[in-house]
C-alpha atoms as a PDB file:
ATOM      1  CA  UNK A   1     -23.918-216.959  18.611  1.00  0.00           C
ATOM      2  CA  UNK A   2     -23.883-218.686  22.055  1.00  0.00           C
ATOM      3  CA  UNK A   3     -21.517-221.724  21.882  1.00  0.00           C
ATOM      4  CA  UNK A   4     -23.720-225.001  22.120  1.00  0.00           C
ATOM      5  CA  UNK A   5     -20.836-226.721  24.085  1.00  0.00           C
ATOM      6  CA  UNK A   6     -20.238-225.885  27.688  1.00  0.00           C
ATOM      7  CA  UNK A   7     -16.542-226.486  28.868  1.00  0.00           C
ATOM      8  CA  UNK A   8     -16.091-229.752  29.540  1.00  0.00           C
ATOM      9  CA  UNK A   9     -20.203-229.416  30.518  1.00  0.00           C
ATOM     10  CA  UNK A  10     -19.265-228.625  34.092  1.00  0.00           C
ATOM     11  CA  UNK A  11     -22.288-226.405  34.478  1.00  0.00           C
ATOM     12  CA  UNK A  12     -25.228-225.711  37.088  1.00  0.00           C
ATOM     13  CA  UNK A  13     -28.431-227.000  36.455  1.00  0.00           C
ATOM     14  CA  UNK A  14     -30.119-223.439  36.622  1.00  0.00           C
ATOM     15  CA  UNK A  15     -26.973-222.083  34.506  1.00  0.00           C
ATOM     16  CA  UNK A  16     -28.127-224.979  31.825  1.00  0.00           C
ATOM     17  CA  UNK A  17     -31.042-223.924  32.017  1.00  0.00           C
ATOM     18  CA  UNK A  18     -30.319-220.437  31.004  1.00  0.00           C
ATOM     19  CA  UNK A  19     -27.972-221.880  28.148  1.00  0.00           C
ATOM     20  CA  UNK A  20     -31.081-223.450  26.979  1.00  0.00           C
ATOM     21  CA  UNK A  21     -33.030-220.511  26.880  1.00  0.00           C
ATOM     22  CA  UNK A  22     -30.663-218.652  24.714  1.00  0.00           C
ATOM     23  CA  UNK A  23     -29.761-221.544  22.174  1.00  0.00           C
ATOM     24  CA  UNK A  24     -33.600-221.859  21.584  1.00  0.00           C
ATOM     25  CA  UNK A  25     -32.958-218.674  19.569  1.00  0.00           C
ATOM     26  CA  UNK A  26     -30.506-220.764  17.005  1.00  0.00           C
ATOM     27  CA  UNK A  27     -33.081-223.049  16.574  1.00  0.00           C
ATOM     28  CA  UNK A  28     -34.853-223.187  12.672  1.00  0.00           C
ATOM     29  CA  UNK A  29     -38.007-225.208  11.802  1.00  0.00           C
ATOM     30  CA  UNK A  30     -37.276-224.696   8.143  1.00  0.00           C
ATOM     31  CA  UNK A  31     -37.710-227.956   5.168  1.00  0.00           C
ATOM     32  CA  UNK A  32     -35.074-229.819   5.083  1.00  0.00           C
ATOM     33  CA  UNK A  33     -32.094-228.848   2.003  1.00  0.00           C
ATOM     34  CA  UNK A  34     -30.896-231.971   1.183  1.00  0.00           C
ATOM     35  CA  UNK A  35     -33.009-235.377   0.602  1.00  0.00           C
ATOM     36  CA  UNK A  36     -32.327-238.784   3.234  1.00  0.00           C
ATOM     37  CA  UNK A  37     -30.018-241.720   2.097  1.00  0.00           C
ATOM     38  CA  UNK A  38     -29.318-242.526   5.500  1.00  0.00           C
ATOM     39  CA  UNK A  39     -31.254-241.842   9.143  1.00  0.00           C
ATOM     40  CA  UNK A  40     -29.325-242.400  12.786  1.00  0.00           C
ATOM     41  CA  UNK A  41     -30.943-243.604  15.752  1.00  0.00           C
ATOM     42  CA  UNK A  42     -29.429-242.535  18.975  1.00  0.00           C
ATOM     43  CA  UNK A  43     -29.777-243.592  22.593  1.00  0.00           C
ATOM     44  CA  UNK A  44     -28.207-244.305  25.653  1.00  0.00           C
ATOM     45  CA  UNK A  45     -28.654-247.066  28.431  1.00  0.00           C
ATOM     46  CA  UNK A  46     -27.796-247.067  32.148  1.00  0.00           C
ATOM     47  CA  UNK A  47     -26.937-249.591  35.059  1.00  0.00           C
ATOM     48  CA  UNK A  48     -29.218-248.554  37.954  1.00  0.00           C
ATOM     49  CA  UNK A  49     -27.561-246.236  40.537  1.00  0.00           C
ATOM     50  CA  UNK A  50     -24.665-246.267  38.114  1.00  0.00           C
ATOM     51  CA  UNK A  51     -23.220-243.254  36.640  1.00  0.00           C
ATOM     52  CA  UNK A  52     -21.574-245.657  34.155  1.00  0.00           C
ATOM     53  CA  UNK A  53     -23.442-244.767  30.909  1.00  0.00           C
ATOM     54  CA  UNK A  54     -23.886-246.685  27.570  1.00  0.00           C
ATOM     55  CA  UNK A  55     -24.241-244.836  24.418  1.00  0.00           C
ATOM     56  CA  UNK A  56     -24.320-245.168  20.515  1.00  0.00           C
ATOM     57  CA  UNK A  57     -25.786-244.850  17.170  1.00  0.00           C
ATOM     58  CA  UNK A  58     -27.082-247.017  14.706  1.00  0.00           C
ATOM     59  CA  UNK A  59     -27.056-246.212  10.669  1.00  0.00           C
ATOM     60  CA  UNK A  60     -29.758-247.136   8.622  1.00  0.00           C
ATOM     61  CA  UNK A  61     -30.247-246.359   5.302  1.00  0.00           C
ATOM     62  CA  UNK A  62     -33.352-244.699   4.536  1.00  0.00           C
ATOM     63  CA  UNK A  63     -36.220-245.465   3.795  1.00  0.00           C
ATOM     64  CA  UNK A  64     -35.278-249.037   3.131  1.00  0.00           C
ATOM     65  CA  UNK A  65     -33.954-249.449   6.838  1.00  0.00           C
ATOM     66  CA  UNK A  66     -31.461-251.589   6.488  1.00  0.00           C
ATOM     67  CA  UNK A  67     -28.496-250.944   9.192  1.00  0.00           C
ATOM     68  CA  UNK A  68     -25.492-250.256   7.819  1.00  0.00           C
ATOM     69  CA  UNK A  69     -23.261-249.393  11.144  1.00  0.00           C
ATOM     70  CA  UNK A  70     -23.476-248.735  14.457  1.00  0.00           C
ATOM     71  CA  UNK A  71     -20.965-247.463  17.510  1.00  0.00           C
ATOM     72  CA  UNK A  72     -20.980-247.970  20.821  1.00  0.00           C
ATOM     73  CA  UNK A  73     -19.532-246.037  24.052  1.00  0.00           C
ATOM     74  CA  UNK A  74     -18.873-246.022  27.200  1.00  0.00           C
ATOM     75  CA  UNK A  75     -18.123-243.189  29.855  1.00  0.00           C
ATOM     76  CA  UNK A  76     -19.261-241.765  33.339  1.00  0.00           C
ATOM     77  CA  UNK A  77     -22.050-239.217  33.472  1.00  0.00           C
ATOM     78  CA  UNK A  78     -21.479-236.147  35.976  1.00  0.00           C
ATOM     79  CA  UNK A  79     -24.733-234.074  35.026  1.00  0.00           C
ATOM     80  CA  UNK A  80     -27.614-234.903  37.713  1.00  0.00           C
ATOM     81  CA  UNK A  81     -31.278-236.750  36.140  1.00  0.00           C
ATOM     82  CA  UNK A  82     -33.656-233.092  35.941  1.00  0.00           C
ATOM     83  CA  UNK A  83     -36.609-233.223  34.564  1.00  0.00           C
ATOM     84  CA  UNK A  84     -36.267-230.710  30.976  1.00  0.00           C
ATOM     85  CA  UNK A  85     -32.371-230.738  31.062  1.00  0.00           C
ATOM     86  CA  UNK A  86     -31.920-234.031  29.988  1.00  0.00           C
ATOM     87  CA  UNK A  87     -29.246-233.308  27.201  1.00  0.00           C
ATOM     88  CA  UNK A  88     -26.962-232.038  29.700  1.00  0.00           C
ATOM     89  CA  UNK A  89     -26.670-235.511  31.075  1.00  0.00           C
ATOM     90  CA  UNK A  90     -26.656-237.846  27.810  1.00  0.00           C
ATOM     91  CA  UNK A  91     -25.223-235.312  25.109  1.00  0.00           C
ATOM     92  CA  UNK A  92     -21.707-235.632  25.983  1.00  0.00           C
ATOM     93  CA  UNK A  93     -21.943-239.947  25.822  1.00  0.00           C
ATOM     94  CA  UNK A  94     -23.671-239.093  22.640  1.00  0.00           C
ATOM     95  CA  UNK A  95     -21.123-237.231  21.342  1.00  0.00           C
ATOM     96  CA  UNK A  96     -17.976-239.618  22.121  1.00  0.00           C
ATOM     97  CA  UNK A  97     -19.988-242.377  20.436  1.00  0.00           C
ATOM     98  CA  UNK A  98     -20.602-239.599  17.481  1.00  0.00           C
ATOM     99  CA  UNK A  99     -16.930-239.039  16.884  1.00  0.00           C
ATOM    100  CA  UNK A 100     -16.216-242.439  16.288  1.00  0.00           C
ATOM    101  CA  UNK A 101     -18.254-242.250  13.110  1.00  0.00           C
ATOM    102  CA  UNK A 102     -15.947-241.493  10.092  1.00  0.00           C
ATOM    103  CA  UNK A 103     -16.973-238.546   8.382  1.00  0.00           C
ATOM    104  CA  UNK A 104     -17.630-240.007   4.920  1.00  0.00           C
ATOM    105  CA  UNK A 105     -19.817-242.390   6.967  1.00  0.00           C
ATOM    106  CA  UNK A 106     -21.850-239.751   8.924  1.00  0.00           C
ATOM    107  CA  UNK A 107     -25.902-240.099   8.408  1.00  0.00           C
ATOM    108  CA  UNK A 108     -28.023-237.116   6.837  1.00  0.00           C
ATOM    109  CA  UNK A 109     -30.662-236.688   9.873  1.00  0.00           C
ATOM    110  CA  UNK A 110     -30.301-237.976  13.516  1.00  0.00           C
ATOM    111  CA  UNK A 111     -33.765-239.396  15.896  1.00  0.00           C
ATOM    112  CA  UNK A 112     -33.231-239.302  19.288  1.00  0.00           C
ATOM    113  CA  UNK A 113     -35.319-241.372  21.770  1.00  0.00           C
ATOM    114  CA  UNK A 114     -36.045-238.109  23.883  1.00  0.00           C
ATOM    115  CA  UNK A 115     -37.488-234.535  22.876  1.00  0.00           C
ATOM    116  CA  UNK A 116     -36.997-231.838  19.972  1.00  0.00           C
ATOM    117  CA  UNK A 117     -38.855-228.523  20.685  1.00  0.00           C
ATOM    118  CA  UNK A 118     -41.589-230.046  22.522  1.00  0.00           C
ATOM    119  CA  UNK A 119     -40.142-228.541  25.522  1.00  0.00           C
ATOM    120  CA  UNK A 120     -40.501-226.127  28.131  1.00  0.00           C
ATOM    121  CA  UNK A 121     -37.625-223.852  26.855  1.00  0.00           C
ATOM    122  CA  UNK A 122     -38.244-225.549  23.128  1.00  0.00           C
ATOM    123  CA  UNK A 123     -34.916-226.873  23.654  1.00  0.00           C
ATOM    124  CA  UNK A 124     -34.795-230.805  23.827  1.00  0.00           C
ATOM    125  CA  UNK A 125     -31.965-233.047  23.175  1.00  0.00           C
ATOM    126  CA  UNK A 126     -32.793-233.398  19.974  1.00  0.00           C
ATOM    127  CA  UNK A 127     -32.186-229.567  19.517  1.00  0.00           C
ATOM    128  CA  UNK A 128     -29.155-229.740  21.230  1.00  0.00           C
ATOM    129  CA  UNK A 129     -27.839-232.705  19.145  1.00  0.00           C
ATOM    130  CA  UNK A 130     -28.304-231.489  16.429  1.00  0.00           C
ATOM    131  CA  UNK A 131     -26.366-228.126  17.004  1.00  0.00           C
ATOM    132  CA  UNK A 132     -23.709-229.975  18.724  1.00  0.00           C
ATOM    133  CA  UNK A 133     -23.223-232.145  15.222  1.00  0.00           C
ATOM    134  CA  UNK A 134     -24.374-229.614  12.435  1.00  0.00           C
ATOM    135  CA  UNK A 135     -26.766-232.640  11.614  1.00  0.00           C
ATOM    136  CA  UNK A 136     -30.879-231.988  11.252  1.00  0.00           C
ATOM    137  CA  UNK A 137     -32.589-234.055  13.785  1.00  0.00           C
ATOM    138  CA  UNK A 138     -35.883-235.218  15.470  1.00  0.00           C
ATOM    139  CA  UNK A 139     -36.944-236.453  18.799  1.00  0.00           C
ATOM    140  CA  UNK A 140     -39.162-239.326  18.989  1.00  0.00           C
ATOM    141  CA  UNK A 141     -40.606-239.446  22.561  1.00  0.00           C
ATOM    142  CA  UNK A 142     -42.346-242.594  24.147  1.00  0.00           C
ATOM    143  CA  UNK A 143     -43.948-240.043  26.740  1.00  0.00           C
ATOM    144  CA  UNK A 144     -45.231-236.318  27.582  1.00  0.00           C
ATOM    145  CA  UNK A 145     -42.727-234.098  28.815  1.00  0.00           C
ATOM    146  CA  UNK A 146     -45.397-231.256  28.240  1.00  0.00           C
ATOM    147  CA  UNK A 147     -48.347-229.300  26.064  1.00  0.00           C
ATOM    148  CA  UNK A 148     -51.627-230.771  25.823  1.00  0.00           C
ATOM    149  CA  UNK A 149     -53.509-232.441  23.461  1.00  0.00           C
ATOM    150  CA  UNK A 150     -56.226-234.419  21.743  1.00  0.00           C
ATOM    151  CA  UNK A 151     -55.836-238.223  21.519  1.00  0.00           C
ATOM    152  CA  UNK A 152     -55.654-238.919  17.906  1.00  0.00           C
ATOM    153  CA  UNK A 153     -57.637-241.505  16.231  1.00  0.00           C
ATOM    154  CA  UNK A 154     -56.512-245.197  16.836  1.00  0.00           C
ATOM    155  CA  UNK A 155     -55.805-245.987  13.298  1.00  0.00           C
ATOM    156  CA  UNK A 156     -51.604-245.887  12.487  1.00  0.00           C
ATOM    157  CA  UNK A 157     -50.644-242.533  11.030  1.00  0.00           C
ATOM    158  CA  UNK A 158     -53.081-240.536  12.934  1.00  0.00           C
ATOM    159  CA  UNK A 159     -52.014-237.413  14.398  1.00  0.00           C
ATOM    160  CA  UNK A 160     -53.003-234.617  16.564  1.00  0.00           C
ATOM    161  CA  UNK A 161     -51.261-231.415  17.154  1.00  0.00           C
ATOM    162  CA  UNK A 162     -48.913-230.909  21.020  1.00  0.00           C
ATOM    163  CA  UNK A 163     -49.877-227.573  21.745  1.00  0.00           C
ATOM    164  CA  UNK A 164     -48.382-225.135  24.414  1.00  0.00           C
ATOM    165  CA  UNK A 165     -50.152-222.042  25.278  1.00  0.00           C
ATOM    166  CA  UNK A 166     -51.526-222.446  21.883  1.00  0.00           C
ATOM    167  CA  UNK A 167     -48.577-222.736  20.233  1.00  0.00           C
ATOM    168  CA  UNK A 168     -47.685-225.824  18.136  1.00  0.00           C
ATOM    169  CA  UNK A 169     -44.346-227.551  19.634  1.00  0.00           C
ATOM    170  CA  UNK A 170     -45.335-231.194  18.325  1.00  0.00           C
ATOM    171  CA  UNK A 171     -47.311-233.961  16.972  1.00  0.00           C
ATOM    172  CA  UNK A 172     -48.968-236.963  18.974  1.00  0.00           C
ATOM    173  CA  UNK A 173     -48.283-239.748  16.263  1.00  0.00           C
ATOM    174  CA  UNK A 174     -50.127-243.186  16.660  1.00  0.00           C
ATOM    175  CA  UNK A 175     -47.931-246.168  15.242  1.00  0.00           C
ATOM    176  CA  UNK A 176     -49.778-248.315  14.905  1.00  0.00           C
ATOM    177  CA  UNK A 177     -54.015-249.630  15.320  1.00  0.00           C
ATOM    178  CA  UNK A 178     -54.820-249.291  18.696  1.00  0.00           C
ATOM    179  CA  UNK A 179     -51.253-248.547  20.850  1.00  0.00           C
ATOM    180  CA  UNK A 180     -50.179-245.331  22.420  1.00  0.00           C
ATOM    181  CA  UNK A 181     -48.916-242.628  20.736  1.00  0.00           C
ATOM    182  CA  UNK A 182     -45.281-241.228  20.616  1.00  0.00           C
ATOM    183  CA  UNK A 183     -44.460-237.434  20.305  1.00  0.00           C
ATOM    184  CA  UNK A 184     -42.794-236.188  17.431  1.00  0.00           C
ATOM    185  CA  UNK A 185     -41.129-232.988  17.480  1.00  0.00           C
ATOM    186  CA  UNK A 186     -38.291-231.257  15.228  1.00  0.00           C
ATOM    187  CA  UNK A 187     -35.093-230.841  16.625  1.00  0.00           C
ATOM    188  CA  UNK A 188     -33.381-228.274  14.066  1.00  0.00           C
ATOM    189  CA  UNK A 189     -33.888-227.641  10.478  1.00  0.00           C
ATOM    190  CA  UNK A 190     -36.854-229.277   9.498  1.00  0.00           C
ATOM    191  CA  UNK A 191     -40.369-229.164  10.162  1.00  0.00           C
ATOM    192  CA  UNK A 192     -43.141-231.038  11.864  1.00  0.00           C
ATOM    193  CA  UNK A 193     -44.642-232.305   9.181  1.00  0.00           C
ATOM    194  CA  UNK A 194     -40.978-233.405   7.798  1.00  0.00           C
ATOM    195  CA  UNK A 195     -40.358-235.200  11.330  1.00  0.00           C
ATOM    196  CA  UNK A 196     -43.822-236.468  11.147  1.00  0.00           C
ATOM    197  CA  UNK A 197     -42.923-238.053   7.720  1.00  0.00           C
ATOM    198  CA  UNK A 198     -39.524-239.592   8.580  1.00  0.00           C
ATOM    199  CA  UNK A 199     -41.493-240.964  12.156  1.00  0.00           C
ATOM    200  CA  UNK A 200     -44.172-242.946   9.892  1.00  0.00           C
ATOM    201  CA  UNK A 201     -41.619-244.145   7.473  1.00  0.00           C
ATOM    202  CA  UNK A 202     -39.015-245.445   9.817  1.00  0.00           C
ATOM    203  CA  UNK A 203     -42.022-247.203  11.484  1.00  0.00           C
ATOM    204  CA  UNK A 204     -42.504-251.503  11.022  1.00  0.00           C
ATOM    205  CA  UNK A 205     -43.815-253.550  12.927  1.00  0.00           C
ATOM    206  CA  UNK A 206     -43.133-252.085  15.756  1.00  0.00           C
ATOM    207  CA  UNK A 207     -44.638-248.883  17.919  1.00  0.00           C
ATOM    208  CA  UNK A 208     -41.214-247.376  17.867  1.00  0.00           C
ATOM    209  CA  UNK A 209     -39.358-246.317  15.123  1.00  0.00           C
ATOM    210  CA  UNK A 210     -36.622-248.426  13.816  1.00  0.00           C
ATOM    211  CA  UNK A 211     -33.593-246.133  14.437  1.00  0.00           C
ATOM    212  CA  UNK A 212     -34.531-245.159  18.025  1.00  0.00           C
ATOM    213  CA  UNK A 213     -35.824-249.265  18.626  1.00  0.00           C
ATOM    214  CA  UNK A 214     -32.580-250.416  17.263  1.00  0.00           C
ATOM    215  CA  UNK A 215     -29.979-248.934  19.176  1.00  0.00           C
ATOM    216  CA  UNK A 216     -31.900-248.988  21.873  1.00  0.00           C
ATOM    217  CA  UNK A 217     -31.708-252.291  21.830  1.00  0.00           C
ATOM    218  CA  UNK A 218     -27.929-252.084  20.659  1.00  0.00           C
ATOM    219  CA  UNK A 219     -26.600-250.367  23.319  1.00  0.00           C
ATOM    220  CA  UNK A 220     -28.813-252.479  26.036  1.00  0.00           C
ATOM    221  CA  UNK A 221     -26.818-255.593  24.574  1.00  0.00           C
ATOM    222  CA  UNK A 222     -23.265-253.751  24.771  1.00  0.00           C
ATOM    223  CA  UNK A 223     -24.296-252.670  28.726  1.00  0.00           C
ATOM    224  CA  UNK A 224     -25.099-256.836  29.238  1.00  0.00           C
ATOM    225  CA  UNK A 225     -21.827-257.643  27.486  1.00  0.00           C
ATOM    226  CA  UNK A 226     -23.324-259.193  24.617  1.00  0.00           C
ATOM    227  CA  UNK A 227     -21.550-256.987  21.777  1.00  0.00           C
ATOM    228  CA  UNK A 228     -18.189-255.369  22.121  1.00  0.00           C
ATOM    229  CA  UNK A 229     -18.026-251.613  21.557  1.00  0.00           C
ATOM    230  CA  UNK A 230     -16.342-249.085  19.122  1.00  0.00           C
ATOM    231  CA  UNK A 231     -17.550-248.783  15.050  1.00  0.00           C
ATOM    232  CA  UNK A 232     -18.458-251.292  13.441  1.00  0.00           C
ATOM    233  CA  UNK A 233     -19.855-251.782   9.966  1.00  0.00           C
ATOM    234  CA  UNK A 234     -22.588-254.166   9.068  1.00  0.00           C
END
């Protein structure tokens, strides 16, 4: 098994980009095993022309979605922004907020704001993530990284399959009546229709999903100063 963790992540983009090729192969789109108390949003926020990074998680339980805790980071990021390696540059924030969760206190699946194996190599962040933790997870992107596909209808919950070379890597999701879409893809160990389901469930008002909208907007507030950082219960 190829270890999901380079050292210290001091690696070449085209080297990462091998690495992602061969940890595709780990990857399982099987059901879930074990049913969801509790869902984690994560994300990451940046200064501009910074490579100060802010990073965390927020708990919610599920499906109620009611935060329960959240963590909050911050470190310097060495990888360089490439388009499709993107996990190379935020996984290792991720994962210093992710240790500061206490084990007991660890959520059953993880949503990324990013991509799961709607990807060139089928090998998003939210793939990586969830190797990295042991934790199923799901990417929940605002935009195309690539595949084609249909527009789905405008009414909320309609989908349409992300194809790639015909091949099925996600699901265009509408949100709500009338927005854009978002694109839905598994991560590891579950499947689309599974990520599908948790998308439309952790959906309110809003055309994001709580747990991604959240700490988004959690670790925007800890970058401003607004919120101190570390774990915290709610």
């Amino acid at each position: 098994m190829t270890d999901p963790l380079p050292a210290s992540w001091d690696i070449s983009p085209q080297d990462a980009i091998e690495l992602q090729k061969k940890l595709s192969g780990q990857i399982t789109l099987h059901p879930l095993e074990s049913p969801i108390r509790t869902i984690a949003g994560g994300d990451i926020s940046f200064n501009l022309y910074s490579n100060t990074v802010y990073a965390g998680f927020i708990i919610l339980k599920f499906p109620e979605l009611i935060p329960i805790a959240r963590c909050v980071i911050t470190t310097e990021v060495t990888f360089p922004y490439v388009p499709g390696l993107l996990s190379f540059r935020e996984s290792p924030a991720l994962l210093k907020a992710w240790e500061l969760i206490p084990e007991d206190k660890k959520p059953d699946i993880i949503m990324l704001d990013g991509q799961g194996v709607a990807h060139p190599r089928r090998f998003g962040i939210a793939c990586h993530i969830s190797l990295l933790t042991g934790v199923p997870a799901l990417g929940c992107g605002k935009s195309l990284l690539t595949g084609q596909y249909t527009p789905p209808a405008l009414e909320k919950g309609s989908t349409s399959d992300l194809l790639d070379k015909g091949e099925k890597i996600g699901t265009v999701l509408r949100t709500k009546n009338k927005v854009n879409p978002v694109f839905v893809s598994p991560g590891n160990r579950m499947t689309h229709e599974e990520a599908v389901e948790i998308a439309l469930k952790s959906v309110t008002k809003y055309r994001i999903p709580e747990p991604t909208r959240l700490i988004h907007n959690e670790v925007n507030a800890f970058r401003r100063g607004e919120i101190e950082g570390g774990y915290f219960e709610l």
